[in-house]
Protein backbone atom coordinates (compact mmCIF):
# COMPACT_ATOMS: atom_id res chain seq x y z
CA UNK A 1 145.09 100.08 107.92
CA UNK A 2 142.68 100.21 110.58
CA UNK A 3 142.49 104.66 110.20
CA UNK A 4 141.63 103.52 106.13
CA UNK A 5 138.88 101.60 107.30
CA UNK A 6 137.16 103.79 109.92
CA UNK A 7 137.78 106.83 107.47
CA UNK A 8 135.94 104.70 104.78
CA UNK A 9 132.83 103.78 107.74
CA UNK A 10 132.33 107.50 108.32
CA UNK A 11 132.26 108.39 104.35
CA UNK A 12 130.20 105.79 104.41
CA UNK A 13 127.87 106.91 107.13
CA UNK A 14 126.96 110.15 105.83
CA UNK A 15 124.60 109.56 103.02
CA UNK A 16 122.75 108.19 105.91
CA UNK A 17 121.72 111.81 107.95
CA UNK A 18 118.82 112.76 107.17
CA UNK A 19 118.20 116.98 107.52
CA UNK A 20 116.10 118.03 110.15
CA UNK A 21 113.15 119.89 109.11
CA UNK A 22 111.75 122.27 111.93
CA UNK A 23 108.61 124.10 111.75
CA UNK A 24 107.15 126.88 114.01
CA UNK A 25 103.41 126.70 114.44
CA UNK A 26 101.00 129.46 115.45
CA UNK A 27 99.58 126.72 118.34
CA UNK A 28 99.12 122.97 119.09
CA UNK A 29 96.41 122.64 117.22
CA UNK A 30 97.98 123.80 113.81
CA UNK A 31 100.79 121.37 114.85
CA UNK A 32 98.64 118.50 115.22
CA UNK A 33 96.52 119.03 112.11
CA UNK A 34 100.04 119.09 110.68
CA UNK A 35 101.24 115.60 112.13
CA UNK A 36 97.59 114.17 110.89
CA UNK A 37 97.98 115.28 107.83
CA UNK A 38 102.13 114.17 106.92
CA UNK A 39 100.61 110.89 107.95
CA UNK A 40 97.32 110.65 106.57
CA UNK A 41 99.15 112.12 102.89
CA UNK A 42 100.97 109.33 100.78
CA UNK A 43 104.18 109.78 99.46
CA UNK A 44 104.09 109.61 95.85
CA UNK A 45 107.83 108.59 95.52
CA UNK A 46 108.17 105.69 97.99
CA UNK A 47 104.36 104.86 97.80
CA UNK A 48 104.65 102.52 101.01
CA UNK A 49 105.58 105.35 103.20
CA UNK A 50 103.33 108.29 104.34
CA UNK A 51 104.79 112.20 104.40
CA UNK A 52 106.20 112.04 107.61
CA UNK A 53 108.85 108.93 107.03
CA UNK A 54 109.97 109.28 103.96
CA UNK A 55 113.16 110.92 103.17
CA UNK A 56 112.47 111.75 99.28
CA UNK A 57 112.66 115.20 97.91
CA UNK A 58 108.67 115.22 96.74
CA UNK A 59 107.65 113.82 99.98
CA UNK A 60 110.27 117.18 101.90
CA UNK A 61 108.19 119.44 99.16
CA UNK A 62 104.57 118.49 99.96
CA UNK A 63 105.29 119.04 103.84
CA UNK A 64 106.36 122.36 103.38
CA UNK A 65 103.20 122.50 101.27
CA UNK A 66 101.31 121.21 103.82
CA UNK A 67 102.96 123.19 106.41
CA UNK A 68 102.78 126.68 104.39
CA UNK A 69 99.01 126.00 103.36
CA UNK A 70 98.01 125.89 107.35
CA UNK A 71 99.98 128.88 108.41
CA UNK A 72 97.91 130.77 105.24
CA UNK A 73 94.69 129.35 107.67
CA UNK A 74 93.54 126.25 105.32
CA UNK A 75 91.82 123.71 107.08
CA UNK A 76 93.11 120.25 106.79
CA UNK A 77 90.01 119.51 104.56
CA UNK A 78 91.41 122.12 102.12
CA UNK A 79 94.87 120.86 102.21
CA UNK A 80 93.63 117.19 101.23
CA UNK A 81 91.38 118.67 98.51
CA UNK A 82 94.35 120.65 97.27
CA UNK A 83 96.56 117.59 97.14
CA UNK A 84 93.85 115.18 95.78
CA UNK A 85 92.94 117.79 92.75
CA UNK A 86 96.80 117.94 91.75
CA UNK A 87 97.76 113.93 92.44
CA UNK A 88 94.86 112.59 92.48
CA UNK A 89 93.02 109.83 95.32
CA UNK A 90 96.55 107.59 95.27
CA UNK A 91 97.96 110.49 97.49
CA UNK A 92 95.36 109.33 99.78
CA UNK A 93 96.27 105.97 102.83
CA UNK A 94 92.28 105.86 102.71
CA UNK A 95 90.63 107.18 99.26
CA UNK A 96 87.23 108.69 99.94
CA UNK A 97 84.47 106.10 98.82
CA UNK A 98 83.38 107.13 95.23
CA UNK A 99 82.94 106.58 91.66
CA UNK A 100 86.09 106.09 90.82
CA UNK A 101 87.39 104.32 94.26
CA UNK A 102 84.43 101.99 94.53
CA UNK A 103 86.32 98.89 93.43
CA UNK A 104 88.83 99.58 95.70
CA UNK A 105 87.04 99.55 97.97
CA UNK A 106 84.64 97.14 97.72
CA UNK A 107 87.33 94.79 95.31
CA UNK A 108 88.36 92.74 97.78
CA UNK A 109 84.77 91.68 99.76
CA UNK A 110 83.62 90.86 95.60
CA UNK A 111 86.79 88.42 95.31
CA UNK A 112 86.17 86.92 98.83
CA UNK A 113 82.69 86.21 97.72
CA UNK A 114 83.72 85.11 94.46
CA UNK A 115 86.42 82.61 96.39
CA UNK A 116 83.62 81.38 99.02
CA UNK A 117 81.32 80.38 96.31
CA UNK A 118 84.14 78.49 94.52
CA UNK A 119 85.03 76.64 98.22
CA UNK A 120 81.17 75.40 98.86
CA UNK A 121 80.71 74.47 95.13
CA UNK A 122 84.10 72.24 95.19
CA UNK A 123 82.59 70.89 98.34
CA UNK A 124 79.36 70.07 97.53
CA UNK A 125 81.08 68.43 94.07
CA UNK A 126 82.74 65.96 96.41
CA UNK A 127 79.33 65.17 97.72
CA UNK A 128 80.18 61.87 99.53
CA UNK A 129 83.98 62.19 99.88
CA UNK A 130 83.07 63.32 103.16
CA UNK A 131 81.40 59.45 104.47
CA UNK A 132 83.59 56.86 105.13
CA UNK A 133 83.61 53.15 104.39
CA UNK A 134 82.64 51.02 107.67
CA UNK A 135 85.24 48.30 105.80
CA UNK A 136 88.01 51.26 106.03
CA UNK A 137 87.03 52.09 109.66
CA UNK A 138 87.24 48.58 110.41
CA UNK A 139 90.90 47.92 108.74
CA UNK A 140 92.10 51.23 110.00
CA UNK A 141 91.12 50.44 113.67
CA UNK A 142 92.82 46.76 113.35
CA UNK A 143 96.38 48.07 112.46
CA UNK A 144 95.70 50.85 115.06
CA UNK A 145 95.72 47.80 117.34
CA UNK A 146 92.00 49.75 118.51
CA UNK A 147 89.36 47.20 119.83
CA UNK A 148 85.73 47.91 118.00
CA UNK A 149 83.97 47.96 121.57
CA UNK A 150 86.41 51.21 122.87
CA UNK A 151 84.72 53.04 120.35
C-alpha cells in the first residue's frame, strides 16, 4: 500500500520539472540585455507573467527568439521593435506612450479625477451635515456622564 502511494507521488511529481534552458552568450553584456529583455517582454500565453517565469511553449519560443536575435548583433531596441510589430504593444509590461496607448496610460489619472469631483460634489451636497446641533451635543454629553465645563 504505502509503495502504491509513493509510486503514484512521483508520477505525480513529474509534470512538475520544468526543462532547463541554457544559453551561451558572446559576453556579460549580451547576457544581461538578455535577462532585461525576458523580463521586460510579456508573455502572451499567461499574460501575468513576463518571458523569464513562465513555463508555456510561446513564452520558451520568444526567448530563443530573443536569444537568437542578439547573438545575430540586434540591439535590445530592435528586439522590442521586432516583437511589438508582430504582437503588438500588449507584449509590452510598459507600452511606449502613444496614440494608441494614451488611455492607458493616462485612463486611470481621468477616472481618479472623474471620482474626486464626484467625492467634493457629494460633499458640498450635504452642505450642513457637517454642523452639529448644540441640543445633540448637550444630550450626547449627559449620557456620556461628561460635565459641560470639562469641555
Amino acid at each position: 500500500m504505502k509503495a502504491g502511494i509513493v509510486i503514484v507521488m512521483l508520477l505525480l511529481a513529474l509534470p512538475a520539472q520544468a526543462a532547463i534552458e541554457a544559453y551561451e552568450f558572446a559576453d556579460a553584456r549580451q547576457e544581461a540585455d538578455f535577462n532585461r529583455l525576458v523580463k521586460e517582454l510579456r508573455c502572451l500565453v499567461c499574460q501575468n507573467q513576463n518571458l523569464a517565469d513562465s513555463d508555456a511553449d510561446l513564452a520558451r519560443d520568444l526567448r530563443h527568439e530573443t536569444y537568437a536575435m542578439l547573438r545575430e548583433g540586434k540591439t535590445p531596441d530592435q528586439v522590442i521593435e521586432f516583437m511589438v510589430a508582430r504582437y503588438g504593444d500588449f507584449v509590452l509590461y510598459r507600452p511606449q506612450f502613444k496614440s494608441s496607448t494614451w488611455l492607458l496610460w493616462l485612463g486611470p489619472f481621468a477616472l481618479l479625477g472623474v471620482v474626486l469631483v464626484f467625492v467634493v460634489k457629494r460633499l458640498r451636497a450635504a452642505g450642513g451635515a457637517g454642523e452639529v446641533d448644540p441640543a445633540r451635543l448637550a444630550e450626547a454629553r449627559r449620557l456620556l456622564g461628561e460635565d459641560e465645563r470639562e469641555s
